[in-house]
C-alpha atoms as a PDB file:
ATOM      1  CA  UNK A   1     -65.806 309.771  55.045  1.00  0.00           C
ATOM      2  CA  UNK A   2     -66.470 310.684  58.919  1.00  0.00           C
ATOM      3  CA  UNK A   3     -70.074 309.549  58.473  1.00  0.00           C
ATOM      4  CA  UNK A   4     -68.878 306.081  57.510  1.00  0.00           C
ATOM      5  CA  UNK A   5     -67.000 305.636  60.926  1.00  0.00           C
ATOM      6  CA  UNK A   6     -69.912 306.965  62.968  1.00  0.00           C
ATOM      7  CA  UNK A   7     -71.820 304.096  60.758  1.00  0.00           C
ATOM      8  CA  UNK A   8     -68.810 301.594  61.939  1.00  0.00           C
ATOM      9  CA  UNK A   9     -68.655 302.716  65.421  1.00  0.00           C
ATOM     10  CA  UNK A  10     -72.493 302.757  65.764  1.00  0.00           C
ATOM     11  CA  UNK A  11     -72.853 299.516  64.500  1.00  0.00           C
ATOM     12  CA  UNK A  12     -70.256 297.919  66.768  1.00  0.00           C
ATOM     13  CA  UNK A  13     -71.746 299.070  69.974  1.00  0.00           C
ATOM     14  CA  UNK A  14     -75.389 298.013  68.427  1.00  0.00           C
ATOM     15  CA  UNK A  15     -73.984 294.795  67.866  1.00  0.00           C
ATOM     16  CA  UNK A  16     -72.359 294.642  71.995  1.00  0.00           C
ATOM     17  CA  UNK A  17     -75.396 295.394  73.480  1.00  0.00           C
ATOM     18  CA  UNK A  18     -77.112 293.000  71.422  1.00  0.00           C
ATOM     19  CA  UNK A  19     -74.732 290.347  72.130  1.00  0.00           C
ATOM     20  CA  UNK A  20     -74.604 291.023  76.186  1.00  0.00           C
ATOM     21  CA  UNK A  21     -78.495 290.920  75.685  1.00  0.00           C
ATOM     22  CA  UNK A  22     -78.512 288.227  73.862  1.00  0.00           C
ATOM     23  CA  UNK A  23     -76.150 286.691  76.820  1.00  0.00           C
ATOM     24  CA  UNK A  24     -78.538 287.728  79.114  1.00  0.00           C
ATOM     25  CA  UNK A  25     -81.371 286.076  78.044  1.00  0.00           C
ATOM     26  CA  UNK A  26     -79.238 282.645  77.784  1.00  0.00           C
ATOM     27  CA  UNK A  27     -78.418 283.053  81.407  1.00  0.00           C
ATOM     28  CA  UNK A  28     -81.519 283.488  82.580  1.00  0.00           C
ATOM     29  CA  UNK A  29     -83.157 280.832  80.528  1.00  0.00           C
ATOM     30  CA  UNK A  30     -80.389 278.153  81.672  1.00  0.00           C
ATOM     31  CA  UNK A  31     -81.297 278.953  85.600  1.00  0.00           C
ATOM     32  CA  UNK A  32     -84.856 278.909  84.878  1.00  0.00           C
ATOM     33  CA  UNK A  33     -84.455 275.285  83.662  1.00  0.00           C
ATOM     34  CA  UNK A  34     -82.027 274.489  86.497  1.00  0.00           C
ATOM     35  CA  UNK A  35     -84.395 275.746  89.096  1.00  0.00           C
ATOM     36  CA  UNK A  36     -87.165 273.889  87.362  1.00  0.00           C
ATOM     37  CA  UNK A  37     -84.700 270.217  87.245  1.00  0.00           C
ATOM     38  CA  UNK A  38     -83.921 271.015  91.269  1.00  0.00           C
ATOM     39  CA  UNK A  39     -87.400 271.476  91.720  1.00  0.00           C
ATOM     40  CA  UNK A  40     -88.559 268.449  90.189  1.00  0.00           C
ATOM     41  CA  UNK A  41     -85.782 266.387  91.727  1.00  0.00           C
ATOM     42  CA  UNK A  42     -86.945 267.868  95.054  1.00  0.00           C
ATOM     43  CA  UNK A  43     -90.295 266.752  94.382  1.00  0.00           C
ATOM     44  CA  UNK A  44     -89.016 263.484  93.511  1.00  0.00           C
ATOM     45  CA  UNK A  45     -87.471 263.306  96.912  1.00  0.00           C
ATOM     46  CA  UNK A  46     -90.612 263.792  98.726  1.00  0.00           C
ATOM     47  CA  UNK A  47     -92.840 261.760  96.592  1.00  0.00           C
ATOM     48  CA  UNK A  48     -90.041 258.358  97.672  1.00  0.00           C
ATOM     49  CA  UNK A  49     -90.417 259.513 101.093  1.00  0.00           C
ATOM     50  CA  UNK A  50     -94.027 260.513 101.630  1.00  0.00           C
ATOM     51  CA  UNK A  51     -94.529 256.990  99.138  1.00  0.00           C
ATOM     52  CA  UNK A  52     -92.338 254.890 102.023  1.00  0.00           C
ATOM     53  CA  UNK A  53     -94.839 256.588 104.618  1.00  0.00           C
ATOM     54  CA  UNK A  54     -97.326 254.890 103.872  1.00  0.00           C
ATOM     55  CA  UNK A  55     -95.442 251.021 103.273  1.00  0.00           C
ATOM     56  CA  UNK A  56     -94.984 248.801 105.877  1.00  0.00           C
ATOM     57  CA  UNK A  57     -91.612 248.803 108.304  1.00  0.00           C
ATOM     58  CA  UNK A  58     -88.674 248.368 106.731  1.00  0.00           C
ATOM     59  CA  UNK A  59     -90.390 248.910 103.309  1.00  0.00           C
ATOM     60  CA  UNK A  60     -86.897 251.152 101.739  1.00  0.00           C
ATOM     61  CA  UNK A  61     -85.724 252.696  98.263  1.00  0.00           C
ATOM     62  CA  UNK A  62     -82.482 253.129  96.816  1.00  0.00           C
ATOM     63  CA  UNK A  63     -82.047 256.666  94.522  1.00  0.00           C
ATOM     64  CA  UNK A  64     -79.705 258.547  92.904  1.00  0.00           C
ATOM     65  CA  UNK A  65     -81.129 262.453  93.121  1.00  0.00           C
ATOM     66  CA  UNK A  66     -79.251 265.119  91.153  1.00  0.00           C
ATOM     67  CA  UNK A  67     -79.570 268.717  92.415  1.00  0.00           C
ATOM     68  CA  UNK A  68     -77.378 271.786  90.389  1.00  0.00           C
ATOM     69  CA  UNK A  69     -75.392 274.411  91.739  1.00  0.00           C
ATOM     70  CA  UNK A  70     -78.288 276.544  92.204  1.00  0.00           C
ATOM     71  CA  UNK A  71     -79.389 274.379  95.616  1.00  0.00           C
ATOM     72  CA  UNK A  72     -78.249 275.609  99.112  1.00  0.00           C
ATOM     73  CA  UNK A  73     -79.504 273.501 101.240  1.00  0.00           C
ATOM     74  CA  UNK A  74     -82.351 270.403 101.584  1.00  0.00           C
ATOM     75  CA  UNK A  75     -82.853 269.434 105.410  1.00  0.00           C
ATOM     76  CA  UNK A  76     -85.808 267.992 107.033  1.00  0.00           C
ATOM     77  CA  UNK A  77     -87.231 270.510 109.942  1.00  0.00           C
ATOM     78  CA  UNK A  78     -90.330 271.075 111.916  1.00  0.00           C
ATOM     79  CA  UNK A  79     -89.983 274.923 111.626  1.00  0.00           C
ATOM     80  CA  UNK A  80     -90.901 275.789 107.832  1.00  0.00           C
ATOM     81  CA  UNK A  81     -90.294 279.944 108.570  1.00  0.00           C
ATOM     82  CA  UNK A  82     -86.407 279.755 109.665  1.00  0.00           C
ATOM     83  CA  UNK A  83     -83.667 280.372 107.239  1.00  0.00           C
ATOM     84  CA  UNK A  84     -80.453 278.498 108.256  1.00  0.00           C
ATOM     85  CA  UNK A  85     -77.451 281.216 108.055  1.00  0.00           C
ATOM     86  CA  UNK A  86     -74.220 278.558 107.635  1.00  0.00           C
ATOM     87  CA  UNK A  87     -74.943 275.648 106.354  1.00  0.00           C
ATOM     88  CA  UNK A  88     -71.971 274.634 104.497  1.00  0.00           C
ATOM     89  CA  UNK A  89     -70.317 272.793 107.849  1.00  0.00           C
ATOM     90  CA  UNK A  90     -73.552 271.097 108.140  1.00  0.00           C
ATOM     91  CA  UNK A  91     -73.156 269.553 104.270  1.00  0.00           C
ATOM     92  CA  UNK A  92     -69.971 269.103 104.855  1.00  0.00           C
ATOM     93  CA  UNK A  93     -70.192 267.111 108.345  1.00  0.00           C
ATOM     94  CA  UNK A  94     -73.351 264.978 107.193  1.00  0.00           C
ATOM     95  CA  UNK A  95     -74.919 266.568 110.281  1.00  0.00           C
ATOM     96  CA  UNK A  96     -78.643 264.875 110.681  1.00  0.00           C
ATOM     97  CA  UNK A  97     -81.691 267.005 110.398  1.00  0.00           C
ATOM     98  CA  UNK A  98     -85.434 266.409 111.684  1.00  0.00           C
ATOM     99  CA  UNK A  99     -89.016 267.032 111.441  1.00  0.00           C
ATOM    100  CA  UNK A 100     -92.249 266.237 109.343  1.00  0.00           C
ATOM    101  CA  UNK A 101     -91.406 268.447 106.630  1.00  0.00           C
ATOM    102  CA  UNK A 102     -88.105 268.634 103.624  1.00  0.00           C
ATOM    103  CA  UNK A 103     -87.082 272.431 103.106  1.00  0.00           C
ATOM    104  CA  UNK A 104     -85.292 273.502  99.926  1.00  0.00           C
ATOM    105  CA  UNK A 105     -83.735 276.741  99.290  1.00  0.00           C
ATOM    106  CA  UNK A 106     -81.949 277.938  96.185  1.00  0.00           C
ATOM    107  CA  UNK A 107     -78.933 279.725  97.090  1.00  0.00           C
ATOM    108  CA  UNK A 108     -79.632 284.031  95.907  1.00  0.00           C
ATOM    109  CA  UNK A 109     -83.033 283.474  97.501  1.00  0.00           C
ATOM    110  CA  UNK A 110     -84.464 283.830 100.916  1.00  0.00           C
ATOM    111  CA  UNK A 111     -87.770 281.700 100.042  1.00  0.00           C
ATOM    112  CA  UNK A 112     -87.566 278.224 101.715  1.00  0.00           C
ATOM    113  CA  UNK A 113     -90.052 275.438  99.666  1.00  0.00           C
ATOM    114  CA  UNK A 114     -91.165 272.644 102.014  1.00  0.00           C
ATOM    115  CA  UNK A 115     -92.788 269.916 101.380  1.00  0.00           C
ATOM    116  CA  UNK A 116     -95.698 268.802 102.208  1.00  0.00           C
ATOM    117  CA  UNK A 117     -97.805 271.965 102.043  1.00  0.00           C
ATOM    118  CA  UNK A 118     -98.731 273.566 105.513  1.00  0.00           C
ATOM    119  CA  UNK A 119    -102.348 272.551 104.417  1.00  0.00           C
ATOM    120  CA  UNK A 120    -101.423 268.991 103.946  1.00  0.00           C
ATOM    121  CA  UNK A 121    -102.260 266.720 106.831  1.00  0.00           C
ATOM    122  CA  UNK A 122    -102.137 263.313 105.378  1.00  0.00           C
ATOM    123  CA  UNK A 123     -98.203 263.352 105.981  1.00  0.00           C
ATOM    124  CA  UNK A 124     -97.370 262.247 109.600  1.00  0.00           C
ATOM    125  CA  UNK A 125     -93.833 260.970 109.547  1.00  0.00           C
ATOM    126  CA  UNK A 126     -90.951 261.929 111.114  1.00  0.00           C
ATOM    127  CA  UNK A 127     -87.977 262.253 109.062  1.00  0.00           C
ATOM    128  CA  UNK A 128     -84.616 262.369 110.074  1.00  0.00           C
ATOM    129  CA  UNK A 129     -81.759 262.499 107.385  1.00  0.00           C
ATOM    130  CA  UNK A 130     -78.816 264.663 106.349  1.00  0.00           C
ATOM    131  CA  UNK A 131     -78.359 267.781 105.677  1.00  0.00           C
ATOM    132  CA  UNK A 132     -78.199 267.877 101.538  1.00  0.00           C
ATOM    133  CA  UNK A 133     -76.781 270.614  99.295  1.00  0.00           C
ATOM    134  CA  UNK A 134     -74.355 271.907  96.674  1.00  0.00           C
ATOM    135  CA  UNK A 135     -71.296 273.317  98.027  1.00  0.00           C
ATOM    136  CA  UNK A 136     -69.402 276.280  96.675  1.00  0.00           C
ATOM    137  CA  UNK A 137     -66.501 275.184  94.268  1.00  0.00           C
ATOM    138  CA  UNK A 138     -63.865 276.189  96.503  1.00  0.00           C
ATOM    139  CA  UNK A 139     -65.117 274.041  98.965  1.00  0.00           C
ATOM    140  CA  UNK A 140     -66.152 270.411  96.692  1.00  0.00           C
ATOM    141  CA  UNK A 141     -63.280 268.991  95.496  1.00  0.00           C
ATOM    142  CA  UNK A 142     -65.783 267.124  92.921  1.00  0.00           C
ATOM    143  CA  UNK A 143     -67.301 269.523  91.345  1.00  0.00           C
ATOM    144  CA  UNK A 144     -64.238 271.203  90.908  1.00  0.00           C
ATOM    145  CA  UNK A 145     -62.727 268.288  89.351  1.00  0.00           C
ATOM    146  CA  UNK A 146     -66.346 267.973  87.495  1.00  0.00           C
ATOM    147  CA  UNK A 147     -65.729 271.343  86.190  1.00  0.00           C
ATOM    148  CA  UNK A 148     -62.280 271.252  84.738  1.00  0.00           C
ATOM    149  CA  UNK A 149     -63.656 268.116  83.243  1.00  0.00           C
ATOM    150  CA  UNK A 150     -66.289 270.041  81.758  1.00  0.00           C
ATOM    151  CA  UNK A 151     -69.307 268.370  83.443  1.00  0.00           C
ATOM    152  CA  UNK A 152     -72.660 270.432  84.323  1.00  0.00           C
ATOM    153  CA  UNK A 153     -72.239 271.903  87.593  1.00  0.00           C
ATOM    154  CA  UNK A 154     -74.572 268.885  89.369  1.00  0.00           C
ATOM    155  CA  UNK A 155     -74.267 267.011  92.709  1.00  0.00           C
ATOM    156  CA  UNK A 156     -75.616 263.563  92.991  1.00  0.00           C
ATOM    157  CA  UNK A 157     -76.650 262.134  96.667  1.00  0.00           C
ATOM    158  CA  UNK A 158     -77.459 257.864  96.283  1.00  0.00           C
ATOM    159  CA  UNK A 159     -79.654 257.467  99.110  1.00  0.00           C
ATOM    160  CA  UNK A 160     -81.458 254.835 100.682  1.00  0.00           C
ATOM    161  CA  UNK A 161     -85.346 255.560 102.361  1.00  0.00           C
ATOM    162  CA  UNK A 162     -86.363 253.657 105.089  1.00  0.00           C
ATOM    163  CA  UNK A 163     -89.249 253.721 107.111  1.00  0.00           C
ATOM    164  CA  UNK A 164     -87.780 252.630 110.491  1.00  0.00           C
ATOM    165  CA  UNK A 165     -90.797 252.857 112.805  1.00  0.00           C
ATOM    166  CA  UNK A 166     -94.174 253.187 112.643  1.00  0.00           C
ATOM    167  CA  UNK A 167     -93.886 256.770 111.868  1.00  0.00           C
ATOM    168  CA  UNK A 168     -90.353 257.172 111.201  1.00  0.00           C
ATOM    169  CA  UNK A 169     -88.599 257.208 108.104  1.00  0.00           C
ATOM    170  CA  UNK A 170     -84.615 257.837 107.690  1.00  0.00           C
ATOM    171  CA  UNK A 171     -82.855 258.876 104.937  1.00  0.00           C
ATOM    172  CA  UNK A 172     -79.457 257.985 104.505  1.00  0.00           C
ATOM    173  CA  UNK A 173     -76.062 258.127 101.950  1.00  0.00           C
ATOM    174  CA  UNK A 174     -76.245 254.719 100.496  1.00  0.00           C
ATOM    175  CA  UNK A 175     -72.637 254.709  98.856  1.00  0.00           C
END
């Protein structure tokens, strides 16, 4: 009989550790794909601006970009090497950010993607729009209401491009 339980007991902690694996793995693979969506939405946003570049003045597009939880911070700048510390005021304050290149940075990393490439020269306008980002819970009403409703943990920015001046281009909320 006492090689039964060791059987039991065995077999339940077997069966934990292959269930926190298996947990694990699901994580992992479900920030992989978020990373992958904020990446292409981030891509998205650059391709509408660097595509208004090169229109005529007062060429504009309207756009609804999604970017998930995992996003800190998107922000124009002309220094691609600086990391902001606090940005959460600057979300929440709409405060305006410029420069020639759009910085993303997810929020447990200290790698900033910017857009276009430093070896990219065929991008010359000046950008000036707001400081973009995904707030903590605590601190977004909506996606804490978004959660209790049981909606994915996504913030949606409408915003309208417009190139301005002859090498100017602002991005604004459009709702």
């Amino acid at each position: 009989m006492p090689e039964t339980w060791v059987y039991v007991v065995g077999g339940i902690i077997i069966a934990v550790i292959a269930i926190i694996f298996s947990l694990n793995l699901l994580s992992m693979f479900i920030d992989n794909t978020q990373r992958e969506f904020a990446t292409r939405e981030f891509s998205n946003l650059f391709m509408d601006i660097s595509t208004i570049c090169d229109l005529k003045l007062n060429d504009s597009v309207a756009k609804t970009y999604s970017f998930p939880f995992q996003v800190r911070i998107i922000y124009a700048t002309n220094d691609t090497t600086t990391v902001l510390p606090e940005v959460a005021d600057k979300i929440k304050n709409a405060d305006i950010s410029r420069g020639v290149n759009v910085c993303m940075q997810f929020k447990n990393e200290q790698q900033i993607r910017c857009r276009p490439e430093p070896y990219r020269e065929d991008f010359s306008c000046n950008l000036s729009m707001p400081f973009l980002g995904v707030l903590p819970e605590n601190e977004d009403l909506m996606m804490k209401v978004g959660k209790i409703l049981g909606r994915a943990d996504i913030k949606e920015y409408f915003l309208l491009i417009k190139k301005v001046g002859v090498k100017q281009i602002n991005v604004t909320f459009y709702k």
